[in-house]
Protein backbone atom coordinates (compact mmCIF):
# COMPACT_ATOMS: atom_id res chain seq x y z
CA UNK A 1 -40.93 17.79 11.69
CA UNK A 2 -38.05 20.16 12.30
CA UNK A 3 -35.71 20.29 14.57
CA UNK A 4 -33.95 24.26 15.32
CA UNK A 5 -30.78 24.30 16.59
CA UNK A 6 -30.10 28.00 17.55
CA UNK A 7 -26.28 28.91 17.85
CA UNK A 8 -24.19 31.37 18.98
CA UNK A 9 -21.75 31.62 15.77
CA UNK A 10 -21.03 33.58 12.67
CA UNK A 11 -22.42 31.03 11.00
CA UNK A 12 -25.50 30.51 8.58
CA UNK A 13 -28.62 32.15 6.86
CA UNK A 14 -31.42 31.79 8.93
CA UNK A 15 -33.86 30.52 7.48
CA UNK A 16 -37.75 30.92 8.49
CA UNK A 17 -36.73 32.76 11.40
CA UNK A 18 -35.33 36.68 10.28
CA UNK A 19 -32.54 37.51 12.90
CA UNK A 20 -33.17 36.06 16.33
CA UNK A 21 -30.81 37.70 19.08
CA UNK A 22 -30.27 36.34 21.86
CA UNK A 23 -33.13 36.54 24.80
CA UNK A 24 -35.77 37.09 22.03
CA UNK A 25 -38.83 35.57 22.90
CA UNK A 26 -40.35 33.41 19.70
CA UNK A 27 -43.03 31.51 21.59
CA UNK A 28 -44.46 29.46 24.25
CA UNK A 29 -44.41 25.61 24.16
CA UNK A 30 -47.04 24.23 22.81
CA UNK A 31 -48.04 20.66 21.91
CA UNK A 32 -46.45 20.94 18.71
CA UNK A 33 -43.22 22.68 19.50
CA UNK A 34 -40.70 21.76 22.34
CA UNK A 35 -37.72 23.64 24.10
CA UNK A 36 -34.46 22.69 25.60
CA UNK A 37 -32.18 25.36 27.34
CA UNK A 38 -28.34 24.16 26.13
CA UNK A 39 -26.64 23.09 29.19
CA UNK A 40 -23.44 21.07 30.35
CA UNK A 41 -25.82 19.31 32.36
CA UNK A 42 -26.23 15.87 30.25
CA UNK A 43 -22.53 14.71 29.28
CA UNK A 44 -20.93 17.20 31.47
CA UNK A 45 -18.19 19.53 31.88
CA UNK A 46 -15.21 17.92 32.79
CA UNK A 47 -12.21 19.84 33.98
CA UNK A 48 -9.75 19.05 35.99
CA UNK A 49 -8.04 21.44 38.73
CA UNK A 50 -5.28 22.78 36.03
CA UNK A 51 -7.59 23.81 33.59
CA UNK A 52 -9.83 25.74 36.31
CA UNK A 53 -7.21 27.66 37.03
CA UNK A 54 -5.64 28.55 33.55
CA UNK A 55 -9.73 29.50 32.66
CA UNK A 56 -9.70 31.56 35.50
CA UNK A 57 -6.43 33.49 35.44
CA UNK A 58 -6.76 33.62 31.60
CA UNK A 59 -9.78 34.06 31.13
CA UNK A 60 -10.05 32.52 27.81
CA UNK A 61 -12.75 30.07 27.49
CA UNK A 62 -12.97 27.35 24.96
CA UNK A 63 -15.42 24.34 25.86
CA UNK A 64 -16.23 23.67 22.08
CA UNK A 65 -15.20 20.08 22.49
CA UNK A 66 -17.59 19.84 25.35
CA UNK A 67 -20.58 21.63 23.29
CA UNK A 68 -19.63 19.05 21.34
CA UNK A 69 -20.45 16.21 23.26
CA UNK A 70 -23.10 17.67 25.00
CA UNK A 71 -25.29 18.20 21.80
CA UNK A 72 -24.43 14.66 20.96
CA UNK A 73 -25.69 13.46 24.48
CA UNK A 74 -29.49 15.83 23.62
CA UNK A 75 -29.64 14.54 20.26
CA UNK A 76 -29.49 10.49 21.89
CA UNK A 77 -31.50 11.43 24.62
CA UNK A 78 -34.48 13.48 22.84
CA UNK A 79 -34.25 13.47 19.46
CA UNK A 80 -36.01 9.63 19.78
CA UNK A 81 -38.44 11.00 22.42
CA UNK A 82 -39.76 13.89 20.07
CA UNK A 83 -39.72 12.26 17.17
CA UNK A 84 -41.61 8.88 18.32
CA UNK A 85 -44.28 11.61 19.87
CA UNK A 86 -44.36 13.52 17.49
CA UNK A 87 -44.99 11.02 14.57
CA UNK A 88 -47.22 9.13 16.78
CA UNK A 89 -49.60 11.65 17.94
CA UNK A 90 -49.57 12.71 13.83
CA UNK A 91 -48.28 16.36 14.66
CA UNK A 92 -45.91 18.51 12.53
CA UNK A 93 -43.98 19.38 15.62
CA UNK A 94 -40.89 21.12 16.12
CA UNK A 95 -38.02 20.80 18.60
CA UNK A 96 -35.57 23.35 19.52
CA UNK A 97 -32.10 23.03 21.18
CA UNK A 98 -31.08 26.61 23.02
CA UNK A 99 -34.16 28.34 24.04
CA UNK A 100 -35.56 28.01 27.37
CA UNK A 101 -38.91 26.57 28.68
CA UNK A 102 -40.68 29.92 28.89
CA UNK A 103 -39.57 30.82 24.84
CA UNK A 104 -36.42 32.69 25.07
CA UNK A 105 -33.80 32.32 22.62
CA UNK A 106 -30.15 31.59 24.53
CA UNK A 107 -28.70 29.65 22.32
CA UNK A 108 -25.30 27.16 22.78
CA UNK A 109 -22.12 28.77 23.63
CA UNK A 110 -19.73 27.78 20.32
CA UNK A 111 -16.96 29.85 19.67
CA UNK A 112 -16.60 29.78 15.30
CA UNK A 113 -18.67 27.89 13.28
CA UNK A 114 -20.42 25.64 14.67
CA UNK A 115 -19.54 22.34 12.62
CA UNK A 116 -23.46 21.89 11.33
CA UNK A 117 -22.87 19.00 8.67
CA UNK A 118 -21.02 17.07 11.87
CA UNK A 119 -24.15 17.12 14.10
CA UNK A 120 -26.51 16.67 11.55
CA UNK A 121 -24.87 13.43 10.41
CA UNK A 122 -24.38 12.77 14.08
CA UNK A 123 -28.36 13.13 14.93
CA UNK A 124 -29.63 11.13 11.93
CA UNK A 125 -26.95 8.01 12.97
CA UNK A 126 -28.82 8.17 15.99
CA UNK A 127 -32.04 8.40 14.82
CA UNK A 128 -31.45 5.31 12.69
CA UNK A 129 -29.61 3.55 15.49
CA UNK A 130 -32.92 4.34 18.23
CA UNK A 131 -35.57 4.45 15.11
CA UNK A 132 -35.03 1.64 12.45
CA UNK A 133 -38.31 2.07 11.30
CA UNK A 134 -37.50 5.30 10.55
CA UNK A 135 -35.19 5.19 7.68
CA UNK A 136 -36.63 8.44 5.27
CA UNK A 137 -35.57 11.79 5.70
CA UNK A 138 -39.17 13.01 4.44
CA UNK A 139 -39.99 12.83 8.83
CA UNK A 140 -37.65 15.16 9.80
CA UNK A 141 -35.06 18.38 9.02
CA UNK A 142 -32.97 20.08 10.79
CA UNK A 143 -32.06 24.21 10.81
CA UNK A 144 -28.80 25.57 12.54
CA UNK A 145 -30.12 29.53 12.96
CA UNK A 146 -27.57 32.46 13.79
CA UNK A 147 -27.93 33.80 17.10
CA UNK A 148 -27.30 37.94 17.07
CA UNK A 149 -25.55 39.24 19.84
């Protein structure tokens, strides 16, 4: 089971997957591979009425803390979804953070590199927290892929 993680970033090797740019279509959904468009939607974007206004009259915008916390808030809410269906229905599957429903690649919105070591500790706390049956690494992986402008 892997889990993709495509990024907007100057950031790593890809590694199955040549150069994906952003809006590249890699695939439909299928039963074995899943897709979820990177939104603010699940922890938020809080700002408060001085910061709207400095983004706006600047504009210069950094929400890296709230990517942040955002891919935190997907990792608890589906990485024990995918995984428990994915182990229990005995498929290989794949789950991708950053491309939408319909297969396009649009990535999350992180200015610099992306701290990848971070979230991956992050997810597999989580996955041990939701999962303790699931204490090997041998179930899962995870890939941070470069998104090409």
């Amino acid at each position: 089971m892997t889990f993709n993680f495509p990024i907007h970033s100057d950031l790593l090797d890809l590694p199955d997957l040549d150069e994906i740019q952003y809006d590249d279509f890699i695939g439909k959904e299928t039963l074995n591979c899943e897709y979820k468009e990177f939104t603010f939607n699940n922890a938020g974007l809080p700002l408060d009425e001085n910061s709207a206004e400095y983004y706006c009259y600047t504009n210069k915008f950094e929400f890296n803390p709230y990517v942040i916390t955002n891919l935190i808030q997907y990792f608890k809410q589906y990485l024990p979804k995918y995984i428990s269906a994915f182990i229990n229905s005995n498929i290989d599957g794949e789950f991708y953070i950053g491309v939408n429903d319909y297969g396009f690649v649009k990535g999350i919105p992180y200015c610099g590199n992306l701290p990848c070591d971070y979230l991956e500790n992050e997810a597999r706390k989580i996955i041990t927290i939701y999962m303790k049956y699931l204490n090997d690494n041998k179930y899962y992986s995870f890939d941070f892929n470069k998104i090409i402008n």
